[in-house]
Protein backbone atom coordinates (compact mmCIF):
# COMPACT_ATOMS: atom_id res chain seq x y z
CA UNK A 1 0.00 0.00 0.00
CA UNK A 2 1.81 2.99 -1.48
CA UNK A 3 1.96 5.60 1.40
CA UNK A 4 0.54 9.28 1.57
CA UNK A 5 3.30 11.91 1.20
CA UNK A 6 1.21 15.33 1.10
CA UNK A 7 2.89 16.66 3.84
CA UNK A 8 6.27 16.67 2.46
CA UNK A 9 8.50 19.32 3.41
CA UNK A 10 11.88 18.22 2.54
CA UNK A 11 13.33 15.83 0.47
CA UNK A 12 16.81 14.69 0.22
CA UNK A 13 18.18 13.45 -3.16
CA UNK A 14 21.35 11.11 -3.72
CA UNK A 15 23.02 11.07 -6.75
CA UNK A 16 26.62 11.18 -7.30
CA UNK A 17 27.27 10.56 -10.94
CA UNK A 18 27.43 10.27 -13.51
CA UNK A 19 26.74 12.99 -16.04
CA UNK A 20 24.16 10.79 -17.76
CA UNK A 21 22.35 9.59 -14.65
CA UNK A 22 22.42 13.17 -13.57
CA UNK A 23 20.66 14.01 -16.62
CA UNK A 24 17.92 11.46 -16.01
CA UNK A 25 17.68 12.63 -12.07
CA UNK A 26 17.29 16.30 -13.24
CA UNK A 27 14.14 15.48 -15.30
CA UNK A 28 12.93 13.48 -11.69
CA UNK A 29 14.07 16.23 -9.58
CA UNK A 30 12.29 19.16 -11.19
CA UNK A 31 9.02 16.67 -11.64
CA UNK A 32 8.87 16.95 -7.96
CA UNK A 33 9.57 20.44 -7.60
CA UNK A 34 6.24 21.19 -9.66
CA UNK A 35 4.36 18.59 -7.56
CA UNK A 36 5.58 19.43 -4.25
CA UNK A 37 6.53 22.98 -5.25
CA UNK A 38 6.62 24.30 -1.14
CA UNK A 39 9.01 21.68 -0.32
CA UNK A 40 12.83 22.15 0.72
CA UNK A 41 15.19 19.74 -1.99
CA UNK A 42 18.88 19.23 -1.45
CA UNK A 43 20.39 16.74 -3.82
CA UNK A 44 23.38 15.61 -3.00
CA UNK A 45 25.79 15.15 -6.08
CA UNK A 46 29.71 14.92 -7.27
CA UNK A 47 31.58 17.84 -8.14
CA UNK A 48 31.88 17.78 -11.50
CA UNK A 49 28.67 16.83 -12.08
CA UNK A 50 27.52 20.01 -9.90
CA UNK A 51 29.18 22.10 -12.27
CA UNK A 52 26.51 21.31 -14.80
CA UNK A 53 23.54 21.78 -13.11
CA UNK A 54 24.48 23.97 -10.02
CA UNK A 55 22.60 26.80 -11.06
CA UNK A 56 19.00 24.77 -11.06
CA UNK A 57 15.98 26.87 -9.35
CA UNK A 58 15.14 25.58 -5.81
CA UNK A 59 17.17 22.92 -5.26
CA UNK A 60 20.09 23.30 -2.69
CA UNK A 61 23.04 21.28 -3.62
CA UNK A 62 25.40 19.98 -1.04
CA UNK A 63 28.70 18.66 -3.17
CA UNK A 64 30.46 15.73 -2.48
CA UNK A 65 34.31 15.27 -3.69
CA UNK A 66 35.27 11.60 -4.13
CA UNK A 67 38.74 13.06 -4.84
CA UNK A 68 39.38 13.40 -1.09
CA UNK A 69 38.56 10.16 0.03
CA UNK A 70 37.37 9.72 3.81
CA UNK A 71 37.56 12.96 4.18
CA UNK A 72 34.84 14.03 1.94
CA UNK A 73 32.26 11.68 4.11
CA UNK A 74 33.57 13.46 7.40
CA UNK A 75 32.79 16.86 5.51
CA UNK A 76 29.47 15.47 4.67
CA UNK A 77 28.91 14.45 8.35
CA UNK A 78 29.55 17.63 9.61
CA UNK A 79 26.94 19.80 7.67
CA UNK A 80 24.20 16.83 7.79
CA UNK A 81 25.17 16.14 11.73
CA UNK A 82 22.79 19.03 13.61
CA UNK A 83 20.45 19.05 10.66
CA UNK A 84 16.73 18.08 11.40
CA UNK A 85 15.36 14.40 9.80
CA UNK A 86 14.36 14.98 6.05
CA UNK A 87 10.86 13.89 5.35
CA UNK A 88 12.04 11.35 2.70
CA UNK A 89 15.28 10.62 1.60
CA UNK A 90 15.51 8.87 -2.53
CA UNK A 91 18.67 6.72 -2.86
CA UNK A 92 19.27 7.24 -6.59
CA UNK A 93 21.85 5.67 -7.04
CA UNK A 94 23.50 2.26 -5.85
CA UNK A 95 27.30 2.55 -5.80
CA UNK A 96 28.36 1.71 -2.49
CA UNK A 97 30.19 5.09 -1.85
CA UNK A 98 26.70 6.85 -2.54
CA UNK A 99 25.29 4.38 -0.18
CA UNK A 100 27.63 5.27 2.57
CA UNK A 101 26.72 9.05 1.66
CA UNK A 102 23.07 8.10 2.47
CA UNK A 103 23.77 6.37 5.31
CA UNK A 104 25.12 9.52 6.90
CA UNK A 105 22.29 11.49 6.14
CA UNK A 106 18.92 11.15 8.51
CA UNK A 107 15.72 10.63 6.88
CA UNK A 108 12.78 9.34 8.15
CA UNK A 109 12.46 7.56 4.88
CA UNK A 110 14.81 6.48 2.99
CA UNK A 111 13.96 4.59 -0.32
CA UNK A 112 16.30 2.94 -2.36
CA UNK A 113 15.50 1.00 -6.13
CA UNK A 114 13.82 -2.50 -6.51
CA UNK A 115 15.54 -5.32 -5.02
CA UNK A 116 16.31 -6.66 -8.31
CA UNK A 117 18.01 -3.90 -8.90
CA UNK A 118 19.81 -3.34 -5.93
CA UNK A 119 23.31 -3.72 -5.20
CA UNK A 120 26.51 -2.90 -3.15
CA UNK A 121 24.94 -3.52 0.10
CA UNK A 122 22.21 -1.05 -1.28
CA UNK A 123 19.39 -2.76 1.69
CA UNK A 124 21.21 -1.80 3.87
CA UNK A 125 21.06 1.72 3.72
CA UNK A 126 17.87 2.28 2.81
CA UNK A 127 13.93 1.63 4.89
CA UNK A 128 12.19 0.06 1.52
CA UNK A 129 12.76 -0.74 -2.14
CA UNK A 130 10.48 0.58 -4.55
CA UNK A 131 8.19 -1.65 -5.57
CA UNK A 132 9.10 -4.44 -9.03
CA UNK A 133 9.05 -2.56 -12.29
CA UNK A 134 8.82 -3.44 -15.79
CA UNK A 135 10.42 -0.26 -16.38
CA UNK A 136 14.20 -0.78 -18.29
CA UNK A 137 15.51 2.68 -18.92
CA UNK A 138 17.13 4.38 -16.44
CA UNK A 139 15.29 8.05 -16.29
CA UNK A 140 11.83 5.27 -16.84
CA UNK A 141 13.13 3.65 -13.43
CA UNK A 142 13.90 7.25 -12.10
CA UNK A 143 10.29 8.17 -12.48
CA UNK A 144 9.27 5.32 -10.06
CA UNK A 145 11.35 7.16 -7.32
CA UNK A 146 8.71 10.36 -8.08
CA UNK A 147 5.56 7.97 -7.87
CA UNK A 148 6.96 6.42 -4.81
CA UNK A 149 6.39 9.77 -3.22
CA UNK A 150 2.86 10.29 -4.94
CA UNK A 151 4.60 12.46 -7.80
CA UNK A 152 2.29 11.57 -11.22
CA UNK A 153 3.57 9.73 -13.69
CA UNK A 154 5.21 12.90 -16.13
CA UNK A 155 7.10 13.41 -19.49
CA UNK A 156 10.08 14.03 -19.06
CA UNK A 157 11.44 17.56 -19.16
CA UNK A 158 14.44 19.35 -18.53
CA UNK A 159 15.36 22.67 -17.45
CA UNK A 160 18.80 23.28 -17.10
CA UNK A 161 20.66 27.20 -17.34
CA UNK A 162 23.13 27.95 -20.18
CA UNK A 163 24.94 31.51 -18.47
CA UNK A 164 24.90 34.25 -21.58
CA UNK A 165 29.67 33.65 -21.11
CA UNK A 166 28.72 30.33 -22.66
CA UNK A 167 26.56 31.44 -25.50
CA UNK A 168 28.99 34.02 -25.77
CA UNK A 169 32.17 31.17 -26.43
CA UNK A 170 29.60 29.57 -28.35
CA UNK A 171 29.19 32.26 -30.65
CA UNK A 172 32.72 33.18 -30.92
CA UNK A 173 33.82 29.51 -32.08
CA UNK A 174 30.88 29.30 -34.31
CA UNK A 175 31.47 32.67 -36.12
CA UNK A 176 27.48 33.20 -34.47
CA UNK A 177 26.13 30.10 -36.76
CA UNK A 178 23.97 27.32 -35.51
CA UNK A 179 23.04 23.90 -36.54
CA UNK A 180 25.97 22.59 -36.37
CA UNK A 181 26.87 18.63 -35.67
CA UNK A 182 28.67 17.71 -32.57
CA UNK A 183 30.71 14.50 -32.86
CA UNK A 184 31.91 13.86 -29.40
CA UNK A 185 34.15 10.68 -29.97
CA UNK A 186 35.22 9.80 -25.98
CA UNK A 187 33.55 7.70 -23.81
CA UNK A 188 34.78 7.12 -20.21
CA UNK A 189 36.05 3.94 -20.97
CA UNK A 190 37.86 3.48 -24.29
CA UNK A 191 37.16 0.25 -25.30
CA UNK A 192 33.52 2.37 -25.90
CA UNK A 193 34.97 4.79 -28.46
CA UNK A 194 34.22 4.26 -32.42
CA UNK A 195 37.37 3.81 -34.72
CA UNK A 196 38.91 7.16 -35.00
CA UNK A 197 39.06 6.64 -39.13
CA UNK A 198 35.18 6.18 -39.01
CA UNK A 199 34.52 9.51 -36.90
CA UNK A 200 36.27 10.72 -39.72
CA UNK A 201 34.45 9.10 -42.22
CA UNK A 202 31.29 10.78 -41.11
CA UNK A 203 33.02 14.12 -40.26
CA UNK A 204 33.46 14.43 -44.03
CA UNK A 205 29.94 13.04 -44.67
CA UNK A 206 28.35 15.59 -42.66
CA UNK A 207 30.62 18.55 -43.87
CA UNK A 208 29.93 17.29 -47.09
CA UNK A 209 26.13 17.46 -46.68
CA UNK A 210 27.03 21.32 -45.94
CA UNK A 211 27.49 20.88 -41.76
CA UNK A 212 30.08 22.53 -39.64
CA UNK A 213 31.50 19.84 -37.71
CA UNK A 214 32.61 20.52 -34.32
CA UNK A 215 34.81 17.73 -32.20
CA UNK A 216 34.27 18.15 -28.22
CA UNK A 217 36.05 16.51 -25.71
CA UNK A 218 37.26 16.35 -22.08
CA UNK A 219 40.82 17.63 -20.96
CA UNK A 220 41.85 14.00 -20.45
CA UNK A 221 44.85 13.99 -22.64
CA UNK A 222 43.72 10.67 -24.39
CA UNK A 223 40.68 12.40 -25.39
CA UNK A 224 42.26 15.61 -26.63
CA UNK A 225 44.70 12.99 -29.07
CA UNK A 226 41.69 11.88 -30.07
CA UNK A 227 39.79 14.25 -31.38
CA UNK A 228 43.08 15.70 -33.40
CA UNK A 229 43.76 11.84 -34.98
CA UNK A 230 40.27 12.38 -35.88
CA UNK A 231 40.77 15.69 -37.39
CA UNK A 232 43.73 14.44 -39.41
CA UNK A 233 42.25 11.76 -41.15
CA UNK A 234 39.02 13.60 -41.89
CA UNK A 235 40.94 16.08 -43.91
CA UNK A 236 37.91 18.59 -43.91
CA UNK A 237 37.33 22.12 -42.00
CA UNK A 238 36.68 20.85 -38.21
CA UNK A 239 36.07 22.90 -35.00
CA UNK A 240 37.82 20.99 -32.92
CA UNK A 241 37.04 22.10 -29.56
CA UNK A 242 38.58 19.24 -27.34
CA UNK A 243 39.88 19.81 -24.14
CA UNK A 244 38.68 23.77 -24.97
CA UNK A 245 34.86 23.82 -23.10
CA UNK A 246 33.27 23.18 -19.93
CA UNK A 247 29.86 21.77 -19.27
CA UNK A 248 27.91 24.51 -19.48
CA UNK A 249 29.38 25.44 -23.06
CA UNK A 250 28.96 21.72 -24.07
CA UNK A 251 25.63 22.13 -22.58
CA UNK A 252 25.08 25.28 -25.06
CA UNK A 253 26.88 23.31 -28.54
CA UNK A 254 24.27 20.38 -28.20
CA UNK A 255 21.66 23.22 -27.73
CA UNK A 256 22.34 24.86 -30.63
CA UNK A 257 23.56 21.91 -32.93
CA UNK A 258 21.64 20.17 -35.26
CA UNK A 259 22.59 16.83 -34.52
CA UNK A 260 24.87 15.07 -32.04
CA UNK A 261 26.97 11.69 -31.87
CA UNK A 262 28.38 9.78 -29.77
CA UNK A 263 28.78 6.75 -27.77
CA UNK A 264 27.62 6.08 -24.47
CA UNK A 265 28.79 9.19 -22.84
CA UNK A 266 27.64 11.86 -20.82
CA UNK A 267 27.11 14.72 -24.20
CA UNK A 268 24.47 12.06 -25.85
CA UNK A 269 22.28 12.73 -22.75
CA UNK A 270 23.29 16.07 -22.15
CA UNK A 271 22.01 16.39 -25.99
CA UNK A 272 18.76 15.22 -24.71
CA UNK A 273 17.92 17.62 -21.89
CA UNK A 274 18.40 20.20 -25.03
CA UNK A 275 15.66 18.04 -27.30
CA UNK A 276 18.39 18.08 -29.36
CA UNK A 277 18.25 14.79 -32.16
CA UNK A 278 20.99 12.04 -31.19
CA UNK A 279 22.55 9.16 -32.65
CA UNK A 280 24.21 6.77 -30.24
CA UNK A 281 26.73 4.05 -30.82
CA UNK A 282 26.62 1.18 -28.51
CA UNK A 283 28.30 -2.17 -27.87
CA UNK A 284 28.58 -2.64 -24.67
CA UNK A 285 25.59 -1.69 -22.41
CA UNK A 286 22.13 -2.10 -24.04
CA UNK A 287 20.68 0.76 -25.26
CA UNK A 288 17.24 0.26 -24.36
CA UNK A 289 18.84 1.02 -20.56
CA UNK A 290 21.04 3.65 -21.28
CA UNK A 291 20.62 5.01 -24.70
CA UNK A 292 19.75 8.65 -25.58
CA UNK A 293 16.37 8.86 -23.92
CA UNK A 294 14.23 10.66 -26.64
CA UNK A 295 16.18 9.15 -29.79
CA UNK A 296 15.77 4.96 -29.23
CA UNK A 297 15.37 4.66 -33.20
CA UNK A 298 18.67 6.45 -34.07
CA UNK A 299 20.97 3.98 -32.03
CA UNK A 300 23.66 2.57 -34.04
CA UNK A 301 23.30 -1.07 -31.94
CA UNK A 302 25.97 -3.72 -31.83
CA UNK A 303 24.84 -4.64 -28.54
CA UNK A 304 21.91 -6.60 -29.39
CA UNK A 305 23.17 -8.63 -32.09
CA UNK A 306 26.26 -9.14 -30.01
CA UNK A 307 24.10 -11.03 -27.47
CA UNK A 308 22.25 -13.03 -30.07
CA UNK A 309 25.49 -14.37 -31.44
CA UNK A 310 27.04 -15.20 -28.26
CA UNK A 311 23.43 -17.24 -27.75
CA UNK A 312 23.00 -14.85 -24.47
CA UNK A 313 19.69 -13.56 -25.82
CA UNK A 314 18.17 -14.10 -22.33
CA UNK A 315 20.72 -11.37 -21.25
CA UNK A 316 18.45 -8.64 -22.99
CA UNK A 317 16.35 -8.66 -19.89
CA UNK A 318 18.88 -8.30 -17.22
CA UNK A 319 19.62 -4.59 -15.60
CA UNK A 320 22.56 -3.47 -16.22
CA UNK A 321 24.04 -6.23 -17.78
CA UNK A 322 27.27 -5.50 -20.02
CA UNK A 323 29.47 -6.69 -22.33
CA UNK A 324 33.37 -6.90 -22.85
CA UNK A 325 35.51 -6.53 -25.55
CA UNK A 326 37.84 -4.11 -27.19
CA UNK A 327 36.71 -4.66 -30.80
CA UNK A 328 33.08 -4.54 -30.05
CA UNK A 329 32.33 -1.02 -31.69
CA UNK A 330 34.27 -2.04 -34.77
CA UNK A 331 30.76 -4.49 -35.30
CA UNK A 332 28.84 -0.54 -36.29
CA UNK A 333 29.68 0.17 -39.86
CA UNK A 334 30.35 3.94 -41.00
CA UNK A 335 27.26 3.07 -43.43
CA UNK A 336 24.97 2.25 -40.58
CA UNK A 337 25.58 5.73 -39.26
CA UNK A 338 26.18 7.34 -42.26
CA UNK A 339 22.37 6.19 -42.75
CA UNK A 340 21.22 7.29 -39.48
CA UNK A 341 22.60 10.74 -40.06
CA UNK A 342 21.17 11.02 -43.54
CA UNK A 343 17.76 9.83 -41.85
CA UNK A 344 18.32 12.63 -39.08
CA UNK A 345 19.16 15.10 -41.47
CA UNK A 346 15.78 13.97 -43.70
CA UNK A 347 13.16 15.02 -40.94
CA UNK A 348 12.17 18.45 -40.49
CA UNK A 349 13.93 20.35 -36.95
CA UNK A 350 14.08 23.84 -36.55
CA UNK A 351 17.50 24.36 -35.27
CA UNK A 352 17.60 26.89 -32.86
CA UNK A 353 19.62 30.29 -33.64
CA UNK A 354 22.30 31.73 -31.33
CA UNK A 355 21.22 34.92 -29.72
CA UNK A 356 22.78 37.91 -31.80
């Protein structure tokens, strides 16, 4: 019997990382801000990902640094020690360094995912699960943390501030043009990233089909080589912006692009906060749990057949299930996307101009 939560007058949020799942949570979040819109929110979340969505109306943020180890938790301990009980505390996330950061925190609720979804002593650290779900993608399993707390089931929508310096960087790389395409080649773990001669080949494509093509990319050094092996062997214009931007400008090039790709990384779902068309290159995790939310029929999927061949079809169903392999993404052709592109490029989407 699901309980009755109109009283709610603060509610405590965990959820570290990553930039994805922070996408997903933000869409949660600001569904419960408009249902409970008198109620006090702090969400605790990582640094990094702070700097992307630290500016977001009504909700107080309380950052945690896993950079400095044990003493990040006694920092945590200290602000949370003399604070009252939160009315509800939603354990969005599972690691168990985020479940030691709940544990810290009082709540006289504190619910964590379904059981078959739960790991890293998750149980422990929470009151109750949420209830089974059929629900596979993450922001769909998300929303059952909202309608555990009465929140109706909602569309998800995103608000998240680009500052007018970003636009302005924006501008200034794009010579004040729009509709770009943003290739962002990195994932966090490399065996995820394409073949750097096929980001070319569609670099080339999409200049060729009259697109500036813009590279983005973290500072991490392998990401910055990246991006300029990319640039070589594409032998076209490129704006390649690696290792150059911070969220909030990526944030504000998948606004005002026409199209983005990438694999499963952060910028795909970034993209879709902006309603922003994606295509997404998989392999490894299945797309139908942590593809681009909005853009399921523009996934370039090796994943699936992957599974089927190694007879592991059964697989499909389990959460978070991965696979290994270093030559994975060489199984999505520069054709396939080369057609998904073409098919993006096909529909009708106002691209939004930069302000003058």
């Amino acid at each position: 019997m699901q309980r009755k939560y109109e009283l709610l007058k603060s509610i405590c949020i965990v959820r570290l990382s990553a930039i994805g799942d922070v996408c997903h949570a933000v869409a949660t979040v600001q569904a419960i801000q408009r249902h409970y819109p008198d109620a006090a929110i702090t969400w605790v979340i990582g640094r990094v990902e702070h700097s992307l969505v630290s500016d977001i109306s009504g909700v107080k943020f309380v950052v945690f640094d896993k950079k400095r180890g044990f003493k990040s938790y006694l920092e945590l301990h200290r602000q949370m020690v003399d604070k009252p009980p939160y009315d509800v505390l939603l354990q969005m996330q599972t690691s168990l360094r985020s479940n030691l950061v709940g544990g810290i925190i009082k709540a006289k609720r504190k619910i964590g995912f379904p059981v078959s979804k739960a790991r890293e002593l998750h149980g422990f650290f929470v009151s109750e699960h949420l209830p089974e779900t059929e629900a596979f993608h993450v922001l769909d399993v998300f929303k059952h943390f909202a309608s555990g707390i009465n929140v109706p089931n909602f569309e998800a929508r995103w608000n998240i501030p680009i500052p007018p310096s970003a636009i302005a960087n924006i501008s200034s790389w794009l010579n004040g043009t729009s509709g770009h395409v943003v290739i962002s080649p990195s994932a966090s773990n490399i065996e995820r990233n394409w073949l750097p001669s096929r980001y070319a080949a569609i670099a080339q494509h999409c200049f060729e089909k009259g697109l500036v093509v813009v590279l983005t990319g973290s500072q991490a050094e392998r990401e910055i080589v990246l991006a300029r092996k990319i640039e070589e062997l594409a032998g076209v214009q490129i704006v390649n912006l690696a290792g150059k931007t911070n969220l909030k400008e990526l944030l504000g090039l998948c606004r005002f692009a026409r199209l983005v790709i990438g694999p499963d990384s952060g910028t795909v779902h970034m993209a879709t906060t902006q309603l922003t068309p994606v295509i997404g290159l998989y392999a490894h995790s299945n797309p139908k749990r942590t593809g681009p939310y909005r853009d399921q029929a523009t996934i370039a999927d090796a994943y699936t057949p992957e599974l089927v061949a190694r007879k592991k079809s059964k697989s499909l169903s389990l959460w978070g299930h991965r696979l290994k392999g270093a030559s994975l993404m060489s199984q999505i052709s520069t054709e396939q996307v080369i057609s998904l592109i073409d098919q993006t490029l096909s529909q009708g989407w106002n691209t939004r101009d930069l302000p003058s």
